[in-house]
C-alpha atoms as a PDB file:
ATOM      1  CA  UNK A   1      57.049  25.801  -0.409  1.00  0.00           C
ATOM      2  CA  UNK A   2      59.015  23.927   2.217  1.00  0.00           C
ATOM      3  CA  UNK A   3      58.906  24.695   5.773  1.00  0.00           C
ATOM      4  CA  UNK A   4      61.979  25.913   7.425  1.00  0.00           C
ATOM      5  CA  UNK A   5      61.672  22.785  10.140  1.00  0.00           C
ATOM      6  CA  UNK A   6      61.250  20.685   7.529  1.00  0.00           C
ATOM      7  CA  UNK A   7      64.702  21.064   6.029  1.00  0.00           C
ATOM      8  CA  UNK A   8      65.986  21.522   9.114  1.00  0.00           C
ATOM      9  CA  UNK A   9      64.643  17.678   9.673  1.00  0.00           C
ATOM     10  CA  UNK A  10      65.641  17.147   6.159  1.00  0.00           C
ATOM     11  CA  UNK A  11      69.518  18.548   6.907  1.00  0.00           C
ATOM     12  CA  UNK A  12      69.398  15.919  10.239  1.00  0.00           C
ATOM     13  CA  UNK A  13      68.567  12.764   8.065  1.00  0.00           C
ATOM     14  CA  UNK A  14      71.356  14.026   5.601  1.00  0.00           C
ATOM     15  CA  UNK A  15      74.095  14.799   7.782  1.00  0.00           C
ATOM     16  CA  UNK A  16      73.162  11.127   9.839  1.00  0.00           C
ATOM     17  CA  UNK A  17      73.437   9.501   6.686  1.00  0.00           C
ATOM     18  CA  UNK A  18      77.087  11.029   5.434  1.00  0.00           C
ATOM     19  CA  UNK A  19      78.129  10.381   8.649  1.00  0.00           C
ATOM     20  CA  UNK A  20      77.067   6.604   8.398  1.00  0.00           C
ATOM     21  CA  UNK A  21      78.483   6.006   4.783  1.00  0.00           C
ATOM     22  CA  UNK A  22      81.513   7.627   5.078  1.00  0.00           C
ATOM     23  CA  UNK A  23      82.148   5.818   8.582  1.00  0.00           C
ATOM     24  CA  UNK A  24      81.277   2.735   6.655  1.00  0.00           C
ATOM     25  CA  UNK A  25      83.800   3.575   3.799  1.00  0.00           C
ATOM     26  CA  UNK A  26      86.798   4.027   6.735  1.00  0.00           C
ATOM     27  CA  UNK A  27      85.755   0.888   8.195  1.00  0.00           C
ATOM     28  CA  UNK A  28      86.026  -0.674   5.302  1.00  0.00           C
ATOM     29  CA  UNK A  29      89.311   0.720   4.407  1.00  0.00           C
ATOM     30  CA  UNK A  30      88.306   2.959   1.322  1.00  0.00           C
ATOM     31  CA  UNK A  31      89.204   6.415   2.728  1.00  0.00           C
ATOM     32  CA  UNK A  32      91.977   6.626   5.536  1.00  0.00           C
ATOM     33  CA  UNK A  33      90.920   9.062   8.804  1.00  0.00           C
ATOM     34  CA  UNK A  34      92.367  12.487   7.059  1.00  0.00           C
ATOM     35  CA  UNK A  35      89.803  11.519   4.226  1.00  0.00           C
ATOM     36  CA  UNK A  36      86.795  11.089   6.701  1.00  0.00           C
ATOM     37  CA  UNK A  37      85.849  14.914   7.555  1.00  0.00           C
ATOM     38  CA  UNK A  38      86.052  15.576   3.924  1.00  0.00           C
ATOM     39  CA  UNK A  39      83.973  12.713   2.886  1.00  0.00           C
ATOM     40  CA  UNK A  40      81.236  13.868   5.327  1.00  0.00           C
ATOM     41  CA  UNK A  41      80.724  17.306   4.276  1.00  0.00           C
ATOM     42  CA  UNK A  42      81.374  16.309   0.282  1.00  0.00           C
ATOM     43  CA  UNK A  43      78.748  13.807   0.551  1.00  0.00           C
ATOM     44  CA  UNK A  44      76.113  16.495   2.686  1.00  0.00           C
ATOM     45  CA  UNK A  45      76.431  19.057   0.266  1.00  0.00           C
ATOM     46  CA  UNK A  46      76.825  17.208  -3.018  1.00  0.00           C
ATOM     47  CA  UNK A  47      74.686  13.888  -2.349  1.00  0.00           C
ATOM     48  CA  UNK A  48      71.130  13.056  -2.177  1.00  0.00           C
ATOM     49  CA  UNK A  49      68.844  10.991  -0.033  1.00  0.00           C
ATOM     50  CA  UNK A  50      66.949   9.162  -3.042  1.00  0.00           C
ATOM     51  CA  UNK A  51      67.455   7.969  -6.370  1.00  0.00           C
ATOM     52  CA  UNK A  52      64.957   7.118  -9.414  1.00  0.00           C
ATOM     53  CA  UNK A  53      64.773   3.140 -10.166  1.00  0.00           C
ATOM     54  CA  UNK A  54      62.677   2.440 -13.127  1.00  0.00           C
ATOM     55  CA  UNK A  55      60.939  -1.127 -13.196  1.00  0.00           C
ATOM     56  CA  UNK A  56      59.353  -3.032 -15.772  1.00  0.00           C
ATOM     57  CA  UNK A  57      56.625  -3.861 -13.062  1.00  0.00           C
ATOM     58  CA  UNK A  58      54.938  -7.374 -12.973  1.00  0.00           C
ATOM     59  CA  UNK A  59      52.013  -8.377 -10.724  1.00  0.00           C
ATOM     60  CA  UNK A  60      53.869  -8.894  -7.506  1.00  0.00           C
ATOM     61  CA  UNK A  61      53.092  -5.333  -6.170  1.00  0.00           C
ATOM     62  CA  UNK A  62      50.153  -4.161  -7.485  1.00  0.00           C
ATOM     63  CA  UNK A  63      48.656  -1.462  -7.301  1.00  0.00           C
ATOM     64  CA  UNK A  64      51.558   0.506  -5.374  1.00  0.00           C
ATOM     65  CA  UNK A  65      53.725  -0.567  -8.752  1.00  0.00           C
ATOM     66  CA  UNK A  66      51.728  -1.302 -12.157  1.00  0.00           C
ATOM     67  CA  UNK A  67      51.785  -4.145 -14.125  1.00  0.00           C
ATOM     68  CA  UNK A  68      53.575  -2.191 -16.554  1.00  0.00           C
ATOM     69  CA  UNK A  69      56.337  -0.641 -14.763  1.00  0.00           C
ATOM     70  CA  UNK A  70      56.816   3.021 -14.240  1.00  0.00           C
ATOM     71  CA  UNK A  71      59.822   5.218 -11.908  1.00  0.00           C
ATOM     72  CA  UNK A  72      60.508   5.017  -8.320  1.00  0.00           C
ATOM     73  CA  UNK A  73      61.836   7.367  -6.027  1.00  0.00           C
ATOM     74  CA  UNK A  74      63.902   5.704  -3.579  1.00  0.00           C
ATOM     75  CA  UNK A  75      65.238   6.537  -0.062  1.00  0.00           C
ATOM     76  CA  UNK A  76      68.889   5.271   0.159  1.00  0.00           C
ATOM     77  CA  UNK A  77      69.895   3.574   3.323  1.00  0.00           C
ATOM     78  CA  UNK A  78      73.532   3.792   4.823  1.00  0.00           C
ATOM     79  CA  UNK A  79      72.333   1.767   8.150  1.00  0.00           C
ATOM     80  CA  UNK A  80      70.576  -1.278   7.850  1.00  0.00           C
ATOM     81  CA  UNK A  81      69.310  -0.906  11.092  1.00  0.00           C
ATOM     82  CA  UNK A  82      65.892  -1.872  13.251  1.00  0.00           C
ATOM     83  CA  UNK A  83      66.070   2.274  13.330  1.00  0.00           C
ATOM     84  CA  UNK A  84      66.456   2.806  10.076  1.00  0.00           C
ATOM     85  CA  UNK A  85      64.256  -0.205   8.111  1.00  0.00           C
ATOM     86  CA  UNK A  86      60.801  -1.730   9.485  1.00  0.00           C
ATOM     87  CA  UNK A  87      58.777  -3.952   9.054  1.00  0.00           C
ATOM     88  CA  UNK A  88      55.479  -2.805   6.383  1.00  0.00           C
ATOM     89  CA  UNK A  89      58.839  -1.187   4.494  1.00  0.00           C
ATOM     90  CA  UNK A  90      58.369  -1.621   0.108  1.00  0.00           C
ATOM     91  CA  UNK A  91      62.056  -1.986  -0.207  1.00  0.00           C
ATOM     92  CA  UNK A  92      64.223  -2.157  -3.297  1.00  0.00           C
ATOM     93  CA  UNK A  93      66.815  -5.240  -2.822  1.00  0.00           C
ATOM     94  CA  UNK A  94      68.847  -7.693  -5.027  1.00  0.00           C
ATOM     95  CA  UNK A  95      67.031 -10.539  -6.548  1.00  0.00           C
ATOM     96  CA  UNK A  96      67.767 -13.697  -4.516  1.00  0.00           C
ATOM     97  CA  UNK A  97      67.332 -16.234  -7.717  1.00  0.00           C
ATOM     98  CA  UNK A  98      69.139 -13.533 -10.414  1.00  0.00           C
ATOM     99  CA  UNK A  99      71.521 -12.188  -8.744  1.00  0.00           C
ATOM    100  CA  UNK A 100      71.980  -9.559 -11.623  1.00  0.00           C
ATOM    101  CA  UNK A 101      68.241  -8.383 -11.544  1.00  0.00           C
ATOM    102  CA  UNK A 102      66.462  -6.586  -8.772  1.00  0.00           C
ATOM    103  CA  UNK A 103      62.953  -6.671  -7.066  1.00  0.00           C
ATOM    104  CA  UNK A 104      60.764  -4.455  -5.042  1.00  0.00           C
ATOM    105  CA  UNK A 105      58.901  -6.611  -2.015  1.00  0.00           C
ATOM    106  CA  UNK A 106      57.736  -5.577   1.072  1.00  0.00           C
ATOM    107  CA  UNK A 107      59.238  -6.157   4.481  1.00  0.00           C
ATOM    108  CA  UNK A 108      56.870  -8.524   6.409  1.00  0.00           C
ATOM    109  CA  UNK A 109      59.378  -9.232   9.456  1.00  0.00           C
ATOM    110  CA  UNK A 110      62.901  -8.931  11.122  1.00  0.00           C
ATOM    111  CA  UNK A 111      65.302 -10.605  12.813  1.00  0.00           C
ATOM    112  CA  UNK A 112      64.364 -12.005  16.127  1.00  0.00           C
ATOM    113  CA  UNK A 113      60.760 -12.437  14.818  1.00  0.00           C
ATOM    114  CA  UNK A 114      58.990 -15.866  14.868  1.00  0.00           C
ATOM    115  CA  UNK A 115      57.810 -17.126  11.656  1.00  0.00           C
ATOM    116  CA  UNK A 116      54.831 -19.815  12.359  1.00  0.00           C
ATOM    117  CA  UNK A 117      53.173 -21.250   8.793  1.00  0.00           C
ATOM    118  CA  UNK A 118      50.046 -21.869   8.272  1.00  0.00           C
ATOM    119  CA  UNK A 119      50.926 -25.245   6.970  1.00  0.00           C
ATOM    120  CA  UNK A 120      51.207 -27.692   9.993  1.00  0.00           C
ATOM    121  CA  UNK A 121      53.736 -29.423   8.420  1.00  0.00           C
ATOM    122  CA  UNK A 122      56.512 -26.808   8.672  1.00  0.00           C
ATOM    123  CA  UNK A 123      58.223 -26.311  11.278  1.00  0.00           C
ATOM    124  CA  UNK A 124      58.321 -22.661  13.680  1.00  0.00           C
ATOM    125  CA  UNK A 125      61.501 -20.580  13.051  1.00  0.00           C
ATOM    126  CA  UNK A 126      63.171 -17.448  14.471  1.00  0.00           C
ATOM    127  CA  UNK A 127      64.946 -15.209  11.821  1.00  0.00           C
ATOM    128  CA  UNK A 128      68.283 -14.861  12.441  1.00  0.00           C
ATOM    129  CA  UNK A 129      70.259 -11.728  13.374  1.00  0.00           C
ATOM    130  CA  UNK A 130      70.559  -9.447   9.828  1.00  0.00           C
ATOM    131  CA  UNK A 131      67.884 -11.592   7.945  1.00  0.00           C
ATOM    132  CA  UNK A 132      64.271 -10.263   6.638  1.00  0.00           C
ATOM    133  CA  UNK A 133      61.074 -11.990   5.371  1.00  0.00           C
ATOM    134  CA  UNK A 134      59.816 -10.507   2.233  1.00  0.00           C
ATOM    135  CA  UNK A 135      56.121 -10.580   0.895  1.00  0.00           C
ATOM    136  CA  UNK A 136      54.583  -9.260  -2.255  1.00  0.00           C
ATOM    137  CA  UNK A 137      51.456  -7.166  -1.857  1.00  0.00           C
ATOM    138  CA  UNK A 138      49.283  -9.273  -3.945  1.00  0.00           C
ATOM    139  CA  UNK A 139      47.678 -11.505  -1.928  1.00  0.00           C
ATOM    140  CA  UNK A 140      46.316 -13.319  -5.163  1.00  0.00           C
ATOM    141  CA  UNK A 141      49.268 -14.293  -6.524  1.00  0.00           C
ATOM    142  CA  UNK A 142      50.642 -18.052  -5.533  1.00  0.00           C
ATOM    143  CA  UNK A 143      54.660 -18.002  -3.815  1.00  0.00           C
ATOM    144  CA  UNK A 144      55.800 -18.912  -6.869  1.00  0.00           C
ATOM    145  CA  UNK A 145      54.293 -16.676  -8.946  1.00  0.00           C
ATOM    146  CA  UNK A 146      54.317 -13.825  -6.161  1.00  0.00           C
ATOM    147  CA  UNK A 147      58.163 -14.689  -5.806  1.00  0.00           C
ATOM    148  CA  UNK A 148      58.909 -13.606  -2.440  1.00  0.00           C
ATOM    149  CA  UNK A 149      60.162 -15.465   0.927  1.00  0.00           C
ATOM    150  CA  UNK A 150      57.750 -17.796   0.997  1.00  0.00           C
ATOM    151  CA  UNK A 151      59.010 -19.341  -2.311  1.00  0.00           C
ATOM    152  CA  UNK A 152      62.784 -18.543  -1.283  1.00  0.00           C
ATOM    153  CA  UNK A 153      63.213 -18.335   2.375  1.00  0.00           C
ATOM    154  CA  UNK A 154      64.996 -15.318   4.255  1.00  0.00           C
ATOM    155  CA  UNK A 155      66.765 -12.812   2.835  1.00  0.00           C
ATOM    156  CA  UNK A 156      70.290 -11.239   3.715  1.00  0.00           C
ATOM    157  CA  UNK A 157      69.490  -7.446   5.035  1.00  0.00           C
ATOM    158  CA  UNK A 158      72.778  -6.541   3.321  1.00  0.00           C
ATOM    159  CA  UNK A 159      70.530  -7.172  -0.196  1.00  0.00           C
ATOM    160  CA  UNK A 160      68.787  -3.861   0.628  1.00  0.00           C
ATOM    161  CA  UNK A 161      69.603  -1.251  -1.384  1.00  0.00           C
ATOM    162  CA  UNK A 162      66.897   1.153  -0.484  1.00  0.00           C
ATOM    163  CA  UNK A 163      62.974   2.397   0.626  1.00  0.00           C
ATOM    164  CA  UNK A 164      60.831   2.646  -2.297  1.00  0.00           C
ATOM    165  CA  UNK A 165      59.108   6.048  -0.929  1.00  0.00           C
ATOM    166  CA  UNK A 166      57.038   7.388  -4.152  1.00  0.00           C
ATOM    167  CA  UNK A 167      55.714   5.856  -7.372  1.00  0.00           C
ATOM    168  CA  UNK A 168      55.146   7.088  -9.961  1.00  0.00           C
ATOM    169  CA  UNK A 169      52.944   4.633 -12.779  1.00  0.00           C
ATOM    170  CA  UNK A 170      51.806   7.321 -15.365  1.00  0.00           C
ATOM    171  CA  UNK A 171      52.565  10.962 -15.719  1.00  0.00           C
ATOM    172  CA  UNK A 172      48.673  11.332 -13.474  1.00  0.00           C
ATOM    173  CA  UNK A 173      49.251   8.592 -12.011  1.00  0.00           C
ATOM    174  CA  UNK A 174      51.429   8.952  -8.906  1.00  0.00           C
ATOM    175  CA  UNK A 175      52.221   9.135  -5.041  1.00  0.00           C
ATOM    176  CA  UNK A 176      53.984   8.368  -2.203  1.00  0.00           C
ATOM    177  CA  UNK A 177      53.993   4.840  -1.196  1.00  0.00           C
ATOM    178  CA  UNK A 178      52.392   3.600   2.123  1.00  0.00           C
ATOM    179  CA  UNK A 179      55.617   2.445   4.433  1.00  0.00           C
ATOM    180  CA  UNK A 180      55.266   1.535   7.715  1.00  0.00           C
ATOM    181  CA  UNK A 181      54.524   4.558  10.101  1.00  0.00           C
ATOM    182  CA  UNK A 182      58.063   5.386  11.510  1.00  0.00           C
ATOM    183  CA  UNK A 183      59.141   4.711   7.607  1.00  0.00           C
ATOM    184  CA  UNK A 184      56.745   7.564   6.537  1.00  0.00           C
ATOM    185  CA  UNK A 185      57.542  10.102   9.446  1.00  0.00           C
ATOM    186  CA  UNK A 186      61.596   9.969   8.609  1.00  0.00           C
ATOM    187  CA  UNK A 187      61.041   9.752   4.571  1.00  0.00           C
ATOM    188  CA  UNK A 188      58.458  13.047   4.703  1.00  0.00           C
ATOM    189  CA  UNK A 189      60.885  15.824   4.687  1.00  0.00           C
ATOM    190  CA  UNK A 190      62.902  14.337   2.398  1.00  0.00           C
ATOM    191  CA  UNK A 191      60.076  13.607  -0.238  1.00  0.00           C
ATOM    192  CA  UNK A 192      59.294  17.548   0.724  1.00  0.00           C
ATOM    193  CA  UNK A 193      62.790  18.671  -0.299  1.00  0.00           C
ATOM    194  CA  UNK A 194      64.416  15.600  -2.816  1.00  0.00           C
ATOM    195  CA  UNK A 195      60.555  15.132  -4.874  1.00  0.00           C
ATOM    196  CA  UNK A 196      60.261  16.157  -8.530  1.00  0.00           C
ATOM    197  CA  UNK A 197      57.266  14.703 -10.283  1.00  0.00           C
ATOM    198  CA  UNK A 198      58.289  16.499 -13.570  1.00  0.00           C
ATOM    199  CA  UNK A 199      61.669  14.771 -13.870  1.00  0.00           C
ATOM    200  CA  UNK A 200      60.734  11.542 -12.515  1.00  0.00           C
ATOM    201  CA  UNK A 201      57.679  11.373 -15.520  1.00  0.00           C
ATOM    202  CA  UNK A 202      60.162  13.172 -18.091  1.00  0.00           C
ATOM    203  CA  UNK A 203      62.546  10.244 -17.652  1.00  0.00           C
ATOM    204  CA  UNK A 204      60.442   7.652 -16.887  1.00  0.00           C
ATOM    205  CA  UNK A 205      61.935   4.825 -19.127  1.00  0.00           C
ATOM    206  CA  UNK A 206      58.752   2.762 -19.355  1.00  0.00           C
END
Protein backbone atom coordinates (compact mmCIF):
# COMPACT_ATOMS: atom_id res chain seq x y z
CA UNK A 1 0.00 0.00 0.00
CA UNK A 2 1.43 3.39 -0.87
CA UNK A 3 1.49 6.22 1.42
CA UNK A 4 -0.48 9.23 0.58
CA UNK A 5 2.99 11.49 0.87
CA UNK A 6 4.53 9.22 -1.11
CA UNK A 7 2.54 9.90 -4.25
CA UNK A 8 2.24 13.14 -3.37
CA UNK A 9 6.33 13.08 -3.76
CA UNK A 10 5.71 10.77 -6.57
CA UNK A 11 3.09 13.47 -8.40
CA UNK A 12 6.16 16.32 -7.70
CA UNK A 13 8.89 14.25 -9.61
CA UNK A 14 6.17 13.70 -12.40
CA UNK A 15 4.84 16.99 -12.91
CA UNK A 16 8.91 18.39 -12.74
CA UNK A 17 9.64 16.04 -15.31
CA UNK A 18 6.59 16.95 -17.97
CA UNK A 19 7.40 20.23 -17.32
CA UNK A 20 11.16 19.66 -18.32
CA UNK A 21 10.42 17.51 -21.52
CA UNK A 22 7.84 19.35 -22.87
CA UNK A 23 9.91 22.71 -22.28
CA UNK A 24 12.64 20.82 -24.00
CA UNK A 25 10.33 19.82 -26.98
CA UNK A 26 9.33 23.90 -27.42
CA UNK A 27 12.85 24.71 -27.26
CA UNK A 28 13.57 22.57 -29.66
CA UNK A 29 10.86 23.58 -31.92
CA UNK A 30 8.63 20.33 -31.84
CA UNK A 31 5.45 21.79 -30.25
CA UNK A 32 4.73 25.65 -30.71
CA UNK A 33 3.61 27.60 -27.15
CA UNK A 34 -0.38 26.76 -27.64
CA UNK A 35 0.93 23.04 -27.68
CA UNK A 36 2.98 23.43 -24.37
CA UNK A 37 0.09 23.37 -21.56
CA UNK A 38 -1.31 20.45 -23.34
CA UNK A 39 1.87 18.60 -23.61
CA UNK A 40 2.39 19.01 -19.82
CA UNK A 41 -0.71 17.65 -18.51
CA UNK A 42 -0.86 14.77 -21.52
CA UNK A 43 2.47 13.68 -20.55
CA UNK A 44 1.51 13.80 -16.33
CA UNK A 45 -1.40 11.82 -16.73
CA UNK A 46 -0.54 9.44 -19.55
CA UNK A 47 3.41 9.00 -19.08
CA UNK A 48 5.59 7.21 -16.75
CA UNK A 49 8.76 7.82 -14.85
CA UNK A 50 10.55 4.39 -15.85
CA UNK A 51 10.76 1.99 -18.49
CA UNK A 52 11.90 -1.87 -18.64
CA UNK A 53 15.40 -2.35 -20.63
CA UNK A 54 16.26 -5.92 -20.97
CA UNK A 55 20.13 -6.74 -21.29
CA UNK A 56 21.95 -9.63 -22.31
CA UNK A 57 24.30 -8.87 -19.25
CA UNK A 58 28.14 -9.53 -19.50
CA UNK A 59 30.63 -9.24 -16.62
CA UNK A 60 31.01 -5.52 -16.50
CA UNK A 61 28.38 -5.06 -13.68
CA UNK A 62 28.21 -7.87 -11.72
CA UNK A 63 26.41 -8.72 -9.36
CA UNK A 64 23.89 -5.62 -9.60
CA UNK A 65 23.34 -7.14 -13.43
CA UNK A 66 24.10 -11.02 -14.09
CA UNK A 67 26.24 -12.44 -16.40
CA UNK A 68 23.30 -13.57 -18.14
CA UNK A 69 21.19 -10.64 -18.54
CA UNK A 70 17.81 -10.16 -17.02
CA UNK A 71 15.12 -6.69 -17.03
CA UNK A 72 15.75 -3.32 -15.73
CA UNK A 73 13.57 -0.83 -14.47
CA UNK A 74 14.74 2.45 -15.41
CA UNK A 75 14.17 6.05 -14.17
CA UNK A 76 13.92 8.36 -17.27
CA UNK A 77 15.68 11.64 -17.08
CA UNK A 78 14.36 14.90 -18.85
CA UNK A 79 17.31 17.11 -17.10
CA UNK A 80 20.67 16.06 -17.30
CA UNK A 81 21.48 18.01 -14.50
CA UNK A 82 24.11 17.94 -11.29
CA UNK A 83 20.33 17.85 -9.57
CA UNK A 84 19.06 15.34 -11.34
CA UNK A 85 22.23 12.67 -12.08
CA UNK A 86 25.23 11.97 -9.49
CA UNK A 87 27.93 10.61 -9.21
CA UNK A 88 27.66 6.49 -7.71
CA UNK A 89 24.52 6.71 -10.46
CA UNK A 90 24.22 2.85 -12.61
CA UNK A 91 23.05 4.68 -15.63
CA UNK A 92 21.74 3.35 -18.91
CA UNK A 93 23.59 5.38 -21.90
CA UNK A 94 24.56 4.85 -25.61
CA UNK A 95 27.52 2.75 -26.32
CA UNK A 96 30.48 5.03 -27.16
CA UNK A 97 32.29 2.30 -29.63
CA UNK A 98 28.62 0.92 -31.20
CA UNK A 99 26.81 3.55 -31.48
CA UNK A 100 23.70 1.26 -32.19
CA UNK A 101 24.12 -0.84 -28.90
CA UNK A 102 23.75 0.35 -25.36
CA UNK A 103 25.54 -0.20 -21.94
CA UNK A 104 24.81 0.11 -18.31
CA UNK A 105 28.08 1.70 -16.29
CA UNK A 106 28.22 3.53 -13.36
CA UNK A 107 28.83 7.23 -12.91
CA UNK A 108 32.26 7.64 -11.20
CA UNK A 109 32.52 11.61 -11.73
CA UNK A 110 31.20 14.94 -13.29
CA UNK A 111 32.10 17.78 -14.88
CA UNK A 112 34.39 20.08 -13.06
CA UNK A 113 35.93 17.01 -11.31
CA UNK A 114 39.71 16.27 -11.48
CA UNK A 115 40.67 13.03 -12.86
CA UNK A 116 44.39 12.11 -11.48
CA UNK A 117 45.62 8.32 -12.77
CA UNK A 118 47.30 6.18 -11.03
CA UNK A 119 49.73 5.80 -13.83
CA UNK A 120 52.41 8.61 -13.51
CA UNK A 121 52.67 8.83 -16.93
CA UNK A 122 49.28 10.43 -17.69
CA UNK A 123 48.68 13.51 -17.35
CA UNK A 124 45.84 15.33 -14.57
CA UNK A 125 42.60 16.46 -16.32
CA UNK A 126 39.42 18.38 -15.43
CA UNK A 127 36.18 17.04 -17.15
CA UNK A 128 34.69 19.40 -19.11
CA UNK A 129 31.28 21.09 -18.70
CA UNK A 130 28.41 18.19 -19.79
CA UNK A 131 31.01 15.26 -19.76
CA UNK A 132 30.97 12.08 -17.24
CA UNK A 133 33.53 9.35 -16.32
CA UNK A 134 32.06 5.96 -16.41
CA UNK A 135 33.31 2.79 -14.45
CA UNK A 136 32.10 -0.75 -14.41
CA UNK A 137 31.52 -2.31 -11.01
CA UNK A 138 33.85 -5.12 -11.44
CA UNK A 139 36.89 -4.21 -10.18
CA UNK A 140 38.41 -7.54 -11.67
CA UNK A 141 37.86 -6.95 -14.97
CA UNK A 142 40.89 -5.13 -17.09
CA UNK A 143 39.61 -1.46 -19.09
CA UNK A 144 39.38 -3.29 -21.93
CA UNK A 145 37.55 -5.99 -20.95
CA UNK A 146 35.53 -3.85 -18.26
CA UNK A 147 34.87 -1.35 -21.26
CA UNK A 148 34.27 1.78 -19.56
CA UNK A 149 36.12 5.38 -19.51
CA UNK A 150 39.17 4.23 -18.72
CA UNK A 151 39.41 2.30 -22.06
CA UNK A 152 37.42 5.21 -23.93
CA UNK A 153 37.79 8.46 -22.22
CA UNK A 154 34.76 10.83 -21.22
CA UNK A 155 31.53 10.49 -22.17
CA UNK A 156 28.91 13.09 -23.60
CA UNK A 157 26.08 13.50 -20.67
CA UNK A 158 23.64 13.87 -23.58
CA UNK A 159 24.39 9.75 -24.07
CA UNK A 160 22.26 9.25 -20.92
CA UNK A 161 19.20 7.88 -21.44
CA UNK A 162 18.27 6.97 -17.95
CA UNK A 163 18.91 5.61 -13.96
CA UNK A 164 18.95 1.98 -13.82
CA UNK A 165 16.84 1.94 -10.36
CA UNK A 166 15.80 -1.97 -9.97
CA UNK A 167 17.06 -5.28 -11.37
CA UNK A 168 15.66 -7.81 -11.78
CA UNK A 169 18.17 -11.22 -12.72
CA UNK A 170 15.69 -14.16 -12.09
CA UNK A 171 12.05 -14.25 -11.25
CA UNK A 172 13.69 -14.60 -7.06
CA UNK A 173 16.21 -12.90 -7.90
CA UNK A 174 15.65 -9.13 -7.70
CA UNK A 175 15.94 -5.51 -6.16
CA UNK A 176 16.51 -2.13 -6.29
CA UNK A 177 19.87 -1.07 -7.30
CA UNK A 178 22.27 0.85 -4.92
CA UNK A 179 22.51 4.63 -6.56
CA UNK A 180 24.11 7.20 -4.96
CA UNK A 181 22.16 8.57 -1.85
CA UNK A 182 20.31 11.67 -3.33
CA UNK A 183 19.72 9.09 -6.47
CA UNK A 184 17.88 6.69 -4.04
CA UNK A 185 15.87 9.38 -1.99
CA UNK A 186 14.23 10.97 -5.45
CA UNK A 187 13.84 7.34 -7.27
CA UNK A 188 11.92 5.80 -3.88
CA UNK A 189 8.47 6.97 -4.45
CA UNK A 190 8.57 6.30 -7.78
CA UNK A 191 9.80 2.58 -7.42
CA UNK A 192 6.76 2.70 -4.63
CA UNK A 193 4.18 3.74 -7.23
CA UNK A 194 5.80 2.76 -11.08
CA UNK A 195 7.33 -1.07 -9.55
CA UNK A 196 5.79 -4.32 -10.82
CA UNK A 197 7.93 -7.36 -10.19
CA UNK A 198 5.26 -9.61 -11.89
CA UNK A 199 5.43 -7.86 -15.26
CA UNK A 200 8.96 -7.06 -15.27
CA UNK A 201 9.72 -11.25 -14.70
CA UNK A 202 6.62 -12.09 -17.08
CA UNK A 203 8.40 -10.22 -19.87
CA UNK A 204 11.71 -10.60 -19.05
CA UNK A 205 13.22 -11.44 -22.55
CA UNK A 206 16.27 -13.29 -21.25
Amino acid sequence: MVSLSTWFRYAAHKFEYSISLSWKKYNVGQINSTELTDAIWKNFFQGKLTYTHWTKGGEAMAPIISPTGGALLVRKLANLSPTQVFAGDVVLLKDPEKSDDLIIRRLAALEGYEMVSNDEKDEPFVLEKDQCWVLADNQALKPKEARDSRLFGPVPMTDILGRVIYSLRTAVDHGPVENSRMAMNQDAPVLAVELDVEEMAKNNKT
